[in-house]
N, C-alpha and C. Protein backbone atom coordinates (compact mmCIF):
# COMPACT_ATOMS: atom_id res chain seq x y z
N UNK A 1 0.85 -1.17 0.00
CA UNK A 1 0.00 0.00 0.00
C UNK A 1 0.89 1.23 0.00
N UNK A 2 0.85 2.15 -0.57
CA UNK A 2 1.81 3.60 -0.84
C UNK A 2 0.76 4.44 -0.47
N UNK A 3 1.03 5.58 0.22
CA UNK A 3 0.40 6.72 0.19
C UNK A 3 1.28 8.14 -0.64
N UNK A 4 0.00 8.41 -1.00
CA UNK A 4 1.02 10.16 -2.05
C UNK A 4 -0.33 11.07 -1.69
N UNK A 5 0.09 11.68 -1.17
CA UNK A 5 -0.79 12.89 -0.73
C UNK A 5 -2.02 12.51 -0.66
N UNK A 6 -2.24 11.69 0.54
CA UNK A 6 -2.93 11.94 1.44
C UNK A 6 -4.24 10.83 0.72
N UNK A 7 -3.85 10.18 -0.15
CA UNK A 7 -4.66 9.36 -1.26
C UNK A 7 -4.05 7.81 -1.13
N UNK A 8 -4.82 6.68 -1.30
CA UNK A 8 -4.31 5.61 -0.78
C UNK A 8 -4.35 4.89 -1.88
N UNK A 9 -3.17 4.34 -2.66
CA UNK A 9 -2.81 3.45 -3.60
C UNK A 9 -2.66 2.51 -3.23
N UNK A 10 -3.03 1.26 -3.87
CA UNK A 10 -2.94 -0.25 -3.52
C UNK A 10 -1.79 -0.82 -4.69
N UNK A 11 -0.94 -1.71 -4.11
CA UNK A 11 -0.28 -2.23 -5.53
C UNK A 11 -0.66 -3.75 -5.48
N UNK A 12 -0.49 -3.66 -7.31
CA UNK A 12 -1.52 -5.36 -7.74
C UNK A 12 -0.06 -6.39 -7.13
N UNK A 13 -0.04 -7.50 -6.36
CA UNK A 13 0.75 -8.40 -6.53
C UNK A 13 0.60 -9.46 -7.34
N UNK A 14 1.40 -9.09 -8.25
CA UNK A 14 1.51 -9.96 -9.61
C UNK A 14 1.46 -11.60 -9.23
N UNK A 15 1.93 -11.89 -8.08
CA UNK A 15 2.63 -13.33 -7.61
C UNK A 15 1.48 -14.03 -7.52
N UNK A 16 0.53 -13.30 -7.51
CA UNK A 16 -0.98 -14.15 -6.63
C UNK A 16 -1.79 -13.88 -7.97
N UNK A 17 -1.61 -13.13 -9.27
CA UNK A 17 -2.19 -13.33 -10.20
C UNK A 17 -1.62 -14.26 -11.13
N UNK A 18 -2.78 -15.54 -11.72
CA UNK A 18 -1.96 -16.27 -12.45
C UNK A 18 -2.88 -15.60 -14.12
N UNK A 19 -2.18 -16.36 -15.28
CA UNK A 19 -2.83 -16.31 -16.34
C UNK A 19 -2.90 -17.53 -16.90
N UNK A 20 -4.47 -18.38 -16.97
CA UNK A 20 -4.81 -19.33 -17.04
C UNK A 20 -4.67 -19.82 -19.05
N UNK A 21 -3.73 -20.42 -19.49
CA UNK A 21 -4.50 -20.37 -21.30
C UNK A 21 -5.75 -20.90 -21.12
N UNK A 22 -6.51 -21.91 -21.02
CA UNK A 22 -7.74 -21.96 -21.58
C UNK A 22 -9.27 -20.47 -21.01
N UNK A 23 -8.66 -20.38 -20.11
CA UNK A 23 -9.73 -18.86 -20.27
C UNK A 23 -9.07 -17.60 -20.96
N UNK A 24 -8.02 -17.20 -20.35
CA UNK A 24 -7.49 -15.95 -21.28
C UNK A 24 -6.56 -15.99 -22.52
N UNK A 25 -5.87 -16.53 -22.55
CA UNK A 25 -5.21 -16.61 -23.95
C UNK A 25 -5.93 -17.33 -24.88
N UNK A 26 -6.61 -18.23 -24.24
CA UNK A 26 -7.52 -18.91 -26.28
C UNK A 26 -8.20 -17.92 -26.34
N UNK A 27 -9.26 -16.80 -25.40
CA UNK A 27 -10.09 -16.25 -25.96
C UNK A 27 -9.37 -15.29 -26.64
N UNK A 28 -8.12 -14.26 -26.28
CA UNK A 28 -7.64 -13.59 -26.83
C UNK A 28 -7.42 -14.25 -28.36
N UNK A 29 -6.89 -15.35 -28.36
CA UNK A 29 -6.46 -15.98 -29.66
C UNK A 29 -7.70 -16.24 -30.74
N UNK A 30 -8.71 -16.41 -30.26
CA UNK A 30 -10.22 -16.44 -30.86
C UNK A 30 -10.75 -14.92 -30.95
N UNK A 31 -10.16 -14.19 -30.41
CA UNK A 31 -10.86 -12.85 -30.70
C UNK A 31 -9.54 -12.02 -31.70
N UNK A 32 -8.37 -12.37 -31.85
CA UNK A 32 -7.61 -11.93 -32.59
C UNK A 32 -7.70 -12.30 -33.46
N UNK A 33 -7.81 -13.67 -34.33
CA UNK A 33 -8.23 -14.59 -35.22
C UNK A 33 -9.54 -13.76 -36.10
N UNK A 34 -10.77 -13.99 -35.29
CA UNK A 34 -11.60 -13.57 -35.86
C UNK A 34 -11.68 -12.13 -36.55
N UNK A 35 -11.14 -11.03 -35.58
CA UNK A 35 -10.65 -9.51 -35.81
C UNK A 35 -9.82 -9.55 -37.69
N UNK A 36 -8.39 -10.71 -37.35
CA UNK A 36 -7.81 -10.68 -38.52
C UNK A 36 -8.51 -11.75 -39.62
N UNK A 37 -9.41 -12.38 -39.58
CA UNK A 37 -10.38 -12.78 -40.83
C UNK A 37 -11.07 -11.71 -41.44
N UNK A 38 -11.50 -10.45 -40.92
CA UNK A 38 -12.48 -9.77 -41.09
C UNK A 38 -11.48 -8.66 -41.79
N UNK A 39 -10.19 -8.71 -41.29
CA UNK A 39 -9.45 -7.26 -42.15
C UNK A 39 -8.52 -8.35 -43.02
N UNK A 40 -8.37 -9.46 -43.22
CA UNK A 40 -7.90 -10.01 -44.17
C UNK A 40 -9.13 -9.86 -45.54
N UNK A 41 -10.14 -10.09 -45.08
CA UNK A 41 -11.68 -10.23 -46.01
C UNK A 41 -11.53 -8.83 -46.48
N UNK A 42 -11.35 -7.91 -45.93
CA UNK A 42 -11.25 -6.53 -46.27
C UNK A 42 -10.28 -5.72 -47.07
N UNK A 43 -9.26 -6.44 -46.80
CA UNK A 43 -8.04 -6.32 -47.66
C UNK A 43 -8.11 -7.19 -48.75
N UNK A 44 -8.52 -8.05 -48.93
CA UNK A 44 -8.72 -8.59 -50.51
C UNK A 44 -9.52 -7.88 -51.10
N UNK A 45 -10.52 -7.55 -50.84
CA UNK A 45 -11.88 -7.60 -51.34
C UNK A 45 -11.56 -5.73 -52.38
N UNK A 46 -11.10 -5.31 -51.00
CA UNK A 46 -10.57 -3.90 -51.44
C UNK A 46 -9.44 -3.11 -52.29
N UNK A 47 -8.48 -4.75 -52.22
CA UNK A 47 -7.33 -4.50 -52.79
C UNK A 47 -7.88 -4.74 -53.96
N UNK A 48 -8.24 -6.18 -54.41
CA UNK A 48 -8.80 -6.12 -55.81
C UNK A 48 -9.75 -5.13 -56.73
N UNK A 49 -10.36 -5.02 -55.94
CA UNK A 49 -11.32 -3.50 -56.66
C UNK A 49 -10.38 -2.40 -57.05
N UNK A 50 -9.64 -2.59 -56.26
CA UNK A 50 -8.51 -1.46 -56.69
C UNK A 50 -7.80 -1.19 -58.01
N UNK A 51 -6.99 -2.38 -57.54
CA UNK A 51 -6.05 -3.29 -58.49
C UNK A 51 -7.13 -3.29 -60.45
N UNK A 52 -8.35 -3.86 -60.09
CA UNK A 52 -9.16 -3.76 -61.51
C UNK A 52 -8.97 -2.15 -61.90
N UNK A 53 -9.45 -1.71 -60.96
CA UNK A 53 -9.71 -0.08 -61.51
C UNK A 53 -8.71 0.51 -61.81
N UNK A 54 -7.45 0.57 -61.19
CA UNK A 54 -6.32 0.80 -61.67
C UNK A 54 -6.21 0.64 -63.02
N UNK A 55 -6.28 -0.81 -63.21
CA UNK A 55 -5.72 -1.87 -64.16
C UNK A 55 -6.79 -0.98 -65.19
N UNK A 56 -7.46 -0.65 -65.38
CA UNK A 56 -8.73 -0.43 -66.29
C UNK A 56 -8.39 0.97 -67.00
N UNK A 57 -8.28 1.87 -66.01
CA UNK A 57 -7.83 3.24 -65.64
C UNK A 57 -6.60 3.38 -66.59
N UNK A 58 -5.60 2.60 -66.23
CA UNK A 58 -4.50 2.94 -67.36
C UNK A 58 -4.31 2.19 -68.46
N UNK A 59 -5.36 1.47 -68.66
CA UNK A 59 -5.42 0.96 -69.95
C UNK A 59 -5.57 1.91 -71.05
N UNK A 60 -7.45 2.33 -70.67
CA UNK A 60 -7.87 2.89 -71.09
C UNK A 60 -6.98 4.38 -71.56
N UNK A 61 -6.46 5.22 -70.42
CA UNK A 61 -5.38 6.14 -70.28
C UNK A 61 -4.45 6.01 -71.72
N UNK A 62 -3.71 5.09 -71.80
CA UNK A 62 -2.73 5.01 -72.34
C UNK A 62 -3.20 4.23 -74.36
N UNK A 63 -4.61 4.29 -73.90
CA UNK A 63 -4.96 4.38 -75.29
C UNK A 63 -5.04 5.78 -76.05
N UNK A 64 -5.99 6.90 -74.81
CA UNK A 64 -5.70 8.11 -75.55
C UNK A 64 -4.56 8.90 -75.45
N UNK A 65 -3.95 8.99 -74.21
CA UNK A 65 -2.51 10.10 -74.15
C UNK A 65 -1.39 9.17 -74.52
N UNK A 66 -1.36 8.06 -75.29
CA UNK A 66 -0.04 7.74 -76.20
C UNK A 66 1.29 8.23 -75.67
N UNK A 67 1.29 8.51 -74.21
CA UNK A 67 2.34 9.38 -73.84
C UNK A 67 3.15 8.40 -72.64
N UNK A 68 4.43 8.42 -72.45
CA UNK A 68 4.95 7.53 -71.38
C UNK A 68 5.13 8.41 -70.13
N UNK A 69 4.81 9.54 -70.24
CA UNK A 69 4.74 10.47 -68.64
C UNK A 69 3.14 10.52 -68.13
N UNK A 70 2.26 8.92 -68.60
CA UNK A 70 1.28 9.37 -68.10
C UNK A 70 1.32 8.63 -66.80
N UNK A 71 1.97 7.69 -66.46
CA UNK A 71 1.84 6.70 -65.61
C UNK A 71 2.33 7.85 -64.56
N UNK A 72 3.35 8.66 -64.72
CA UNK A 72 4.01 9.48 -63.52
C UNK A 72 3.09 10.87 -63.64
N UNK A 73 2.60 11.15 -63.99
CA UNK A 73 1.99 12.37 -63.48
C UNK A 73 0.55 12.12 -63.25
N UNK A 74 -0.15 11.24 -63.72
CA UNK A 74 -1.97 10.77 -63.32
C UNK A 74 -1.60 10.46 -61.62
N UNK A 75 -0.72 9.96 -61.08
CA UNK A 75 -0.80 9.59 -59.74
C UNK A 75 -0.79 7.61 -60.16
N UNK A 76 -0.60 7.02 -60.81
CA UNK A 76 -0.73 5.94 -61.33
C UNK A 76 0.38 5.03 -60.35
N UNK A 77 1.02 5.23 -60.49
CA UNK A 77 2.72 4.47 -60.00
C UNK A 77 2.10 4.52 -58.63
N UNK A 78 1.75 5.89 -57.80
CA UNK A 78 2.09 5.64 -56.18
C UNK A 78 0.71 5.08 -55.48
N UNK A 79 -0.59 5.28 -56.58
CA UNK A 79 -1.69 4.19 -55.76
C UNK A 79 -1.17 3.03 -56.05
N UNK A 80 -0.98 2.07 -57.46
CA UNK A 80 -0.33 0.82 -58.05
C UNK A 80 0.39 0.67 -56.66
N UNK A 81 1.60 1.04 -56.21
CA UNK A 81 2.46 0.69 -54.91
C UNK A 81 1.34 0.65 -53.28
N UNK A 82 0.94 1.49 -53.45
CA UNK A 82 -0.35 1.01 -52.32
C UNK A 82 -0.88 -0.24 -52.37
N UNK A 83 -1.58 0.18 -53.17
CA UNK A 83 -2.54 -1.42 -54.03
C UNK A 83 -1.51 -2.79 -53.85
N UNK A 84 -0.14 -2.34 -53.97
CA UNK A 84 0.62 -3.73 -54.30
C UNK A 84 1.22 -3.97 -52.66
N UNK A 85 1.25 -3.22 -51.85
CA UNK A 85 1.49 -3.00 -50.66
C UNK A 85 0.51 -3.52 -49.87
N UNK A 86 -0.94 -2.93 -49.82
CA UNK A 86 -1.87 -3.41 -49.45
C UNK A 86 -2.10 -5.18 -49.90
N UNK A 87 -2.18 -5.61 -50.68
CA UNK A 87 -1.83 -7.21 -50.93
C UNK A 87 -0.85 -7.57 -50.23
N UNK A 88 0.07 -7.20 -49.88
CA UNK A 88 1.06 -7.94 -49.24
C UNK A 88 0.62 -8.09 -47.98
N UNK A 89 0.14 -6.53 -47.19
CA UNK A 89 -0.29 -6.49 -45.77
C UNK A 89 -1.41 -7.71 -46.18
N UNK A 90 -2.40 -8.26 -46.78
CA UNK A 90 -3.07 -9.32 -46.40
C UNK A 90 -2.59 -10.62 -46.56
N UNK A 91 -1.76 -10.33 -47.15
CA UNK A 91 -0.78 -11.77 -46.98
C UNK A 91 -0.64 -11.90 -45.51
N UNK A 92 0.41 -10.60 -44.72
CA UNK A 92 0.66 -10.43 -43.66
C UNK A 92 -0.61 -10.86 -42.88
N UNK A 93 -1.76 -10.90 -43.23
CA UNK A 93 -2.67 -10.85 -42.25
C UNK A 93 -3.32 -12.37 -42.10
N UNK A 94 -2.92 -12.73 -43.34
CA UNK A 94 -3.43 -14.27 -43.48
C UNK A 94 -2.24 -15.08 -42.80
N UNK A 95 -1.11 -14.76 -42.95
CA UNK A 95 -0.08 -15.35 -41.42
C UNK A 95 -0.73 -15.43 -40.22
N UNK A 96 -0.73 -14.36 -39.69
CA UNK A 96 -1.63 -13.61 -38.46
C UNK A 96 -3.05 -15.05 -37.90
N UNK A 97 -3.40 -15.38 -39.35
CA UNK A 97 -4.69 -15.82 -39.06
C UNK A 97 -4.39 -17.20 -38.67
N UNK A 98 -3.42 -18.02 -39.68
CA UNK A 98 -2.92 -19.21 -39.45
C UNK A 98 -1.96 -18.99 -38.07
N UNK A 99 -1.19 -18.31 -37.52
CA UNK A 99 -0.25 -18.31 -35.84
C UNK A 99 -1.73 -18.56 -35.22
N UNK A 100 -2.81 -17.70 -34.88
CA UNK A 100 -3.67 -17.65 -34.11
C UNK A 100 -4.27 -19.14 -34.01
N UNK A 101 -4.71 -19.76 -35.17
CA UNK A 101 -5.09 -21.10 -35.16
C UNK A 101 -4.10 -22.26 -34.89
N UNK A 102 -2.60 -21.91 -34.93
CA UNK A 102 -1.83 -22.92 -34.36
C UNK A 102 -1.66 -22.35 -32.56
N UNK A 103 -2.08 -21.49 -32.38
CA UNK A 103 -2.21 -21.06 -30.62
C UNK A 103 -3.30 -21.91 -30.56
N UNK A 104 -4.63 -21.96 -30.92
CA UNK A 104 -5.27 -22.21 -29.91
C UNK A 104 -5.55 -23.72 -30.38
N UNK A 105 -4.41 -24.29 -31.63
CA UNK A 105 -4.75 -26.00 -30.97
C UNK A 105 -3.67 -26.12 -30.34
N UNK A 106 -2.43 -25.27 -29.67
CA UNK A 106 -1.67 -25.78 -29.08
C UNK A 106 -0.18 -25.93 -29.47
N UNK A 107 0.20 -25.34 -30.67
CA UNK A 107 1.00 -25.72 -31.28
C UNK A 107 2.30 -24.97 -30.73
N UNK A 108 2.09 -23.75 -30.37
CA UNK A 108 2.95 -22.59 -30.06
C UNK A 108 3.10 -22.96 -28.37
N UNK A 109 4.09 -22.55 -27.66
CA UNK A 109 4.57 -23.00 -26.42
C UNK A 109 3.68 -21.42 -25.75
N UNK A 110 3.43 -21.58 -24.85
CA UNK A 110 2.40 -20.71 -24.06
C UNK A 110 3.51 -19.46 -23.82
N UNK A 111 4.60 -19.61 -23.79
CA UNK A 111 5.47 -18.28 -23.22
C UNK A 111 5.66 -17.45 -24.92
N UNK A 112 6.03 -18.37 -25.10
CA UNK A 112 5.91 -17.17 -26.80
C UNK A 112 4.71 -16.87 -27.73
N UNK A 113 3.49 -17.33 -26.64
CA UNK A 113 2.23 -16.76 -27.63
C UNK A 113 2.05 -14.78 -27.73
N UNK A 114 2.36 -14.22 -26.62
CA UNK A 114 1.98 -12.71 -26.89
C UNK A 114 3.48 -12.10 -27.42
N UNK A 115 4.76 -13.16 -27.08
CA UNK A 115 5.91 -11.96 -27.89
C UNK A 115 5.17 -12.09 -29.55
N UNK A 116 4.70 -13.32 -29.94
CA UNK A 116 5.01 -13.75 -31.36
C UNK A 116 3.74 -13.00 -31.74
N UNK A 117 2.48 -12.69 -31.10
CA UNK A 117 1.47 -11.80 -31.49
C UNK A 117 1.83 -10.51 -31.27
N UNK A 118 2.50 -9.65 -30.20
CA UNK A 118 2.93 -8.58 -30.51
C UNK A 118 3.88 -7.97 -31.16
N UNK A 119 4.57 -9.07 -32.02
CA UNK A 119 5.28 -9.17 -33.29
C UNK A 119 4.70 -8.81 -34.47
N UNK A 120 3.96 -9.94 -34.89
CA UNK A 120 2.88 -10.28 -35.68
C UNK A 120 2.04 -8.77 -36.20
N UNK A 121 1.52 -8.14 -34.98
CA UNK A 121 0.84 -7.05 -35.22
C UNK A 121 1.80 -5.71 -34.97
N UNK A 122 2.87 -5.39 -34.45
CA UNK A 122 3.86 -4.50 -34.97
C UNK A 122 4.29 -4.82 -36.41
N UNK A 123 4.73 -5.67 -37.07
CA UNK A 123 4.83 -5.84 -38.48
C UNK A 123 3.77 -5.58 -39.39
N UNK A 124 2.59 -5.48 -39.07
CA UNK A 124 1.34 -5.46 -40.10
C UNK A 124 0.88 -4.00 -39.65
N UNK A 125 1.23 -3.11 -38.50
CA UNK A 125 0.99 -1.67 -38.64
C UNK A 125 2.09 -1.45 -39.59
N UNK A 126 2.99 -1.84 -39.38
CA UNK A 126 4.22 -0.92 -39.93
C UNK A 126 3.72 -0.73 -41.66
N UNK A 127 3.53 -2.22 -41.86
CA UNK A 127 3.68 -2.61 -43.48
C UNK A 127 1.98 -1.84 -43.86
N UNK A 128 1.12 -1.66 -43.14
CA UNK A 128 0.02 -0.78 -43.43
C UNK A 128 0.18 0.95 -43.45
N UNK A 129 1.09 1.38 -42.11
CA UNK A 129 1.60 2.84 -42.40
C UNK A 129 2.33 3.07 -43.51
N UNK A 130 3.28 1.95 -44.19
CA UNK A 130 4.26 2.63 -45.64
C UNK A 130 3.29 2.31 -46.66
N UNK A 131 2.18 1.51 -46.78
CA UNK A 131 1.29 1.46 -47.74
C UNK A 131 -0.33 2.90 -47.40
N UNK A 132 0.09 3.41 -46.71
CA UNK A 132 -0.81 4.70 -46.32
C UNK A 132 -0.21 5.72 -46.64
N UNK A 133 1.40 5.76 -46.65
CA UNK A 133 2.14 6.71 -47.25
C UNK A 133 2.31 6.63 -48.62
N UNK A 134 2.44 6.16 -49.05
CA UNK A 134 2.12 5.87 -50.99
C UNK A 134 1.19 6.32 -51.40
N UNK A 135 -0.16 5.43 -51.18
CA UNK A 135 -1.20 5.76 -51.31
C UNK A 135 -1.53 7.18 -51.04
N UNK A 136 -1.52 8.04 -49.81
CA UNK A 136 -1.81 9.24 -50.05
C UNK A 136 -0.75 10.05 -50.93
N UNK A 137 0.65 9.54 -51.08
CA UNK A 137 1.10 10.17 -52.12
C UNK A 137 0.83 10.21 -53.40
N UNK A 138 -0.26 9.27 -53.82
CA UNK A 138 -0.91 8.82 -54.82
C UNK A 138 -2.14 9.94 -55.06
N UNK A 139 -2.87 10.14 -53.99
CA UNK A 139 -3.81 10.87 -53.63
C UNK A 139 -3.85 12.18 -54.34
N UNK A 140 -2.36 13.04 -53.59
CA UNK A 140 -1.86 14.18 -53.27
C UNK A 140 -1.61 14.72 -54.99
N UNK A 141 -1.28 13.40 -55.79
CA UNK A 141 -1.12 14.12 -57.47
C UNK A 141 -2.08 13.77 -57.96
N UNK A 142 -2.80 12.99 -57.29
CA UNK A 142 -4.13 13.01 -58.77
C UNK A 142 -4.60 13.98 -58.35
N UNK A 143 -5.15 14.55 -57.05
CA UNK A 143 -6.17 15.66 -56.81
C UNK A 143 -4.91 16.89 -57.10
N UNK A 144 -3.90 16.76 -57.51
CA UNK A 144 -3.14 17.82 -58.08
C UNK A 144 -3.32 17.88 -59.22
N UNK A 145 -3.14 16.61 -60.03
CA UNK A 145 -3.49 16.80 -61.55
C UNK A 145 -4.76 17.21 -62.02
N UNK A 146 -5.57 16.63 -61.11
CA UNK A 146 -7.00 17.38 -61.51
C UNK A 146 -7.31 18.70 -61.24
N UNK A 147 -6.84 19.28 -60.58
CA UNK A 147 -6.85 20.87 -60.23
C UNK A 147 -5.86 21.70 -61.15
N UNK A 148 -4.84 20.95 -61.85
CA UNK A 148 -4.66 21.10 -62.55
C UNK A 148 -5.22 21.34 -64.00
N UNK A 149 -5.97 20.74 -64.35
CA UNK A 149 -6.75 20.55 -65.38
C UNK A 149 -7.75 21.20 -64.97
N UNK A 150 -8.35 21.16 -64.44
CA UNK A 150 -9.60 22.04 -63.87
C UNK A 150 -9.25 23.72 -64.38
N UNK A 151 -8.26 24.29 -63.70
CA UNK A 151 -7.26 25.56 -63.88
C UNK A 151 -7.27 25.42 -65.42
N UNK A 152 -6.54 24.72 -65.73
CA UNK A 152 -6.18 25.15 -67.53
C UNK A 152 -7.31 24.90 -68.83
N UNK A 153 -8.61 24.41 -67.88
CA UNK A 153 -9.88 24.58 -68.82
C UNK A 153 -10.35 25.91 -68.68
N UNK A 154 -10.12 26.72 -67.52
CA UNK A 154 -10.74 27.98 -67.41
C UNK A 154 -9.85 28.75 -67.46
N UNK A 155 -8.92 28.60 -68.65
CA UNK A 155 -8.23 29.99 -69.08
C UNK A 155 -6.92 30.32 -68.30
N UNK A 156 -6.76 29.39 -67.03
CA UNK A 156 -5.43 29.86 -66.69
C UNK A 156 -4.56 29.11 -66.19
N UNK A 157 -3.45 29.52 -66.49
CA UNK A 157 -1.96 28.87 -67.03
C UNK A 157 -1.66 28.34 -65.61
N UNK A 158 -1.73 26.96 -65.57
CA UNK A 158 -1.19 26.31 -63.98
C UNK A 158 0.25 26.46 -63.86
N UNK A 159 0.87 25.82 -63.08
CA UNK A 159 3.14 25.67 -63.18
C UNK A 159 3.10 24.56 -64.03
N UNK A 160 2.45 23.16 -63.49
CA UNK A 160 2.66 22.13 -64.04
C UNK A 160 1.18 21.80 -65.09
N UNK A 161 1.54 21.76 -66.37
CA UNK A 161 0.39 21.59 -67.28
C UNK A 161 0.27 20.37 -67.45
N UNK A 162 -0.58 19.83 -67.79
CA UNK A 162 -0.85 18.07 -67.74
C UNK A 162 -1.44 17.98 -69.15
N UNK A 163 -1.46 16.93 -69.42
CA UNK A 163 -1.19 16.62 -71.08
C UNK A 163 -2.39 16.51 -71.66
N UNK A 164 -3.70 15.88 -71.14
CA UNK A 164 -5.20 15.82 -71.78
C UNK A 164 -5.53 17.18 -70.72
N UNK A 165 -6.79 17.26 -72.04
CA UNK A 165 -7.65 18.48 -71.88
C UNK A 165 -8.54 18.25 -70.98
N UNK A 166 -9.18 18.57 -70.06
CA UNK A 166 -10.46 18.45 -68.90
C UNK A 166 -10.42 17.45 -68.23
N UNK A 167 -11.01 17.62 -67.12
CA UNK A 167 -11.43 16.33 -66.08
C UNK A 167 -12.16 15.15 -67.29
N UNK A 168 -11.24 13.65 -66.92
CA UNK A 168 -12.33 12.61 -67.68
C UNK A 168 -12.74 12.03 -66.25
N UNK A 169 -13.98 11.18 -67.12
CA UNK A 169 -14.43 10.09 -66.14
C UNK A 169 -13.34 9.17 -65.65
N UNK A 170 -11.96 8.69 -66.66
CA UNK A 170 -10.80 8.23 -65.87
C UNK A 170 -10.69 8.68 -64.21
N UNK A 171 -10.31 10.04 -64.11
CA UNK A 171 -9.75 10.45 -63.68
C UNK A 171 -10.37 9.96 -62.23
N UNK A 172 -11.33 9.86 -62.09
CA UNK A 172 -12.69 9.66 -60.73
C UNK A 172 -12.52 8.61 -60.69
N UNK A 173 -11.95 7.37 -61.20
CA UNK A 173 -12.01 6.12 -61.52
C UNK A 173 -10.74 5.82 -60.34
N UNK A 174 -9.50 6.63 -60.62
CA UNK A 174 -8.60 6.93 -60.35
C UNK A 174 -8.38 7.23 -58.88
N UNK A 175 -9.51 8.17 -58.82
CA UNK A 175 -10.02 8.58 -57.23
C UNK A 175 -10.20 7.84 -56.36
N UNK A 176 -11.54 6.70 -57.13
CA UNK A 176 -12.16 5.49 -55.86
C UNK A 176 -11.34 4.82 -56.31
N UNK A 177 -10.27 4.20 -56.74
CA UNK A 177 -9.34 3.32 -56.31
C UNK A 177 -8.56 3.24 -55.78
N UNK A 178 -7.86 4.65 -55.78
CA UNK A 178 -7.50 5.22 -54.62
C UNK A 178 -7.52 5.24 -53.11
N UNK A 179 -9.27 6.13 -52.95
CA UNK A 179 -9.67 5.64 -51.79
C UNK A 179 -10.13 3.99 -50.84
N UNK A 180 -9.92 3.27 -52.08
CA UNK A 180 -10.42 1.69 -51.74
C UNK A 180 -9.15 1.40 -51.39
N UNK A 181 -7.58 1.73 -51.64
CA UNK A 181 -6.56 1.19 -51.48
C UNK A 181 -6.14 1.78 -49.82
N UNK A 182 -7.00 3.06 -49.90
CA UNK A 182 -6.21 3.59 -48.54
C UNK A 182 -7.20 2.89 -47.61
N UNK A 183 -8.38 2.68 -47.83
CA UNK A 183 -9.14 1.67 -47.02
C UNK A 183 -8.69 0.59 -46.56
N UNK A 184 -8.40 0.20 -47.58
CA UNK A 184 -7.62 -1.36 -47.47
C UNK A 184 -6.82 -1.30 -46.44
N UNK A 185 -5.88 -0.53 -46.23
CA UNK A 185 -4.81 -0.37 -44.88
C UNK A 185 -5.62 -0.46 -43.72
């Protein structure tokens, strides 16, 4: 028991708390499991939508602007690296899903179940923050290029001029795949 002004603190003795696996660690392992099915499901589902629209987006693109600076100035390259980033994090996550199911039949030794999960999930923020940084760098030039274009339909001269004339329907295409990739993280 400590006192600090005049207020009475109790301290927990760890010695007399045990941690049982079949009540607390399987459920943790059943509630982590299930958590990472649901953002693995989410990361496919989202990555691919992406990945098509992309894929569609610069097809189409590179039928009319015939140009090889379209991939670098549409914002093309740094969602594509999201998108391809984001797939990996569900790879990462489908690991995640298989450790959890070898915890709770037993497979993993009880002392290295939370280093190897607080592993597990420090690696899959990380690999989700550098795929959030792409992606909004992806973001940051298309809604540049389009303000771009926007500007040089109404008469005035932007710094950086972009090569087709007006907002296309591409370009929005470009947008929600975008935003589906930063979802995905």
């Amino acid at each position: 028991k400590l006192a600090i002004e005049s207020k009475e603190i109790y301290e927990l003795d760890t010695t007399k708390c045990k941690v049982t696996f079949p009540n607390t660690i399987e459920n943790l392992c059943l509630l982590f499991g299930r958590c990472s099915w649901i953002s693995w499901w989410v990361q496919i589902i989202l990555s691919v939508i992406s990945g098509v629209i992309l894929t569609f987006a610069n097809t189409v693109r590179q039928s009319v602007d015939k140009g090889s600076n379209s991939l670098w100035a549409s914002g093309f390259i740094f969602s594509a690296s999201g998108v391809f980033i984001a797939l990996l994090n569900a790879l990462w996550t489908w690991n995640i899903t298989r450790t959890t199911r070898r915890i709770v039949l037993r497979k993993i030794n009880t002392n290295a179940i939370l280093p190897t999960l607080k592993r597990l999930s420090k690696y899959s923020v990380l690999i989700s923050i550098f795929g959030m940084f792409f992606t909004l760098l992806g973001a940051e030039q298309i809604v540049g290029t389009l303000a771009s274009k926007v500007l040089s339909s109404q008469n005035f001269t932007p710094i950086i001029a972009s090569t087709a004339q007006g907002v296309q329907a591409l370009d929005i295409f470009l947008i929600q795949a975008n935003t589906n990739a930063l979802v995905a993280h």
